[in-house]
Protein backbone atom coordinates (compact mmCIF):
# COMPACT_ATOMS: atom_id res chain seq x y z
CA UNK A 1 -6.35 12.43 -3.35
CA UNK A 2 -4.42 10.17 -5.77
CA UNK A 3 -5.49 6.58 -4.57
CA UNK A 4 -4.41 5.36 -8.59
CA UNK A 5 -1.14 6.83 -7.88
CA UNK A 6 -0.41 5.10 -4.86
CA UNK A 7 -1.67 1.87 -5.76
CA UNK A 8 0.52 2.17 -9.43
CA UNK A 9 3.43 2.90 -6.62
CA UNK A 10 2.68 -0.21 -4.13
CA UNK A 11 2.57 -1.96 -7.78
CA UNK A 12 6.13 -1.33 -8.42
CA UNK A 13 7.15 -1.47 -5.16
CA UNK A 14 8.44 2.02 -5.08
CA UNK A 15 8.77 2.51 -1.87
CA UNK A 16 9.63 6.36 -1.99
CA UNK A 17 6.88 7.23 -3.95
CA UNK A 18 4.66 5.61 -1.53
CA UNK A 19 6.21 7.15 1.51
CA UNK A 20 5.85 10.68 -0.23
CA UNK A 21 2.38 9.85 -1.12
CA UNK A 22 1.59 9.19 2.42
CA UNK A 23 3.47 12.08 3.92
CA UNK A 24 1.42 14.48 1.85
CA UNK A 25 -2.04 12.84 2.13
CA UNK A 26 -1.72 10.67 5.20
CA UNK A 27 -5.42 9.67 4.76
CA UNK A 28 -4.35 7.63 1.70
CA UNK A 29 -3.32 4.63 4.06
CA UNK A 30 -7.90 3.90 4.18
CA UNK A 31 -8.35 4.31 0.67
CA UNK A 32 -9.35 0.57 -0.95
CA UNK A 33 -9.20 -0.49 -4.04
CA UNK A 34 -11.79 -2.11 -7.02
CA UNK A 35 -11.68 -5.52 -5.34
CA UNK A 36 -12.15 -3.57 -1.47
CA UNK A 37 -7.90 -3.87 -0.98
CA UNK A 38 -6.62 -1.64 1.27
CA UNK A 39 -2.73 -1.13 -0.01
CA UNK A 40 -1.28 -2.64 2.83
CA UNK A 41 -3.78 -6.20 1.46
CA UNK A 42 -2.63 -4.83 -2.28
CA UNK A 43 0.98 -5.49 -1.40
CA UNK A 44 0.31 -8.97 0.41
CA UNK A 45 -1.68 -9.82 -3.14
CA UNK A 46 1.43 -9.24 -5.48
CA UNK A 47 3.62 -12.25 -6.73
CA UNK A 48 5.93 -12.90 -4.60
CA UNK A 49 9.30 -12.72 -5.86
CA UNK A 50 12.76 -13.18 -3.95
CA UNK A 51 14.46 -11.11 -6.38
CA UNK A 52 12.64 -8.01 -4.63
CA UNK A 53 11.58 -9.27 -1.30
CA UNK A 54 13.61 -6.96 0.13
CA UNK A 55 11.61 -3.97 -1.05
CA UNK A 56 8.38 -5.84 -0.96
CA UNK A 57 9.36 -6.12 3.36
CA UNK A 58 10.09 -2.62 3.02
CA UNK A 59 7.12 -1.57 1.75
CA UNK A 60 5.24 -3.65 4.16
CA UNK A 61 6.91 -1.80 7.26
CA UNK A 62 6.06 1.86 5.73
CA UNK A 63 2.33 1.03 5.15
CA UNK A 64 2.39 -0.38 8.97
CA UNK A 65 3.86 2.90 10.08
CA UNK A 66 1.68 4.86 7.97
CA UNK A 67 -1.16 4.08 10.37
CA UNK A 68 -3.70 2.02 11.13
CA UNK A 69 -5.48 -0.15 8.17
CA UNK A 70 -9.08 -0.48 8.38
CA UNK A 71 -9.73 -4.09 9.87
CA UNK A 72 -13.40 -3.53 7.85
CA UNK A 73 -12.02 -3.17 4.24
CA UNK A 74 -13.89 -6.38 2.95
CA UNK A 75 -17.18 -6.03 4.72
CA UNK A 76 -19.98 -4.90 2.07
């Protein structure tokens, strides 16, 4: 599982390498991060920026699709 790799993805909003991450290890969409993010609550914590707001939304929609997101990622 490469839960670094797909963060460094959502990161730079790569949107491919996030929807190939996910098509090869599907169970990537419950990993969290250090601070208990999963990515879809990664995403939501970059700067926004309306320069790429379009792939940010884009993003957004293939971590929806990719599953459901654990509702529990912040409880201890």
């Amino acid at each position: 599982m490469s839960k670094t790799r797909l963060f460094q993805a959502i990161k730079a909003l790569d949107v491919d390498a996030v929807a190939a991450l996910l098509d090869a290890q599907p169970e990537l969409i419950r990993v969290i991060d250090d601070r208990r993010r999963n990515p879809l609550h990664f995403l939501c914590s970059l700067p926004a920026d309306p320069r790429t707001s379009t792939r940010a939304l884009a993003l957004a929609r293939r971590l929806l699709d990719a599953g459901p997101v654990p509702s529990d990622a912040r409880r201890p």
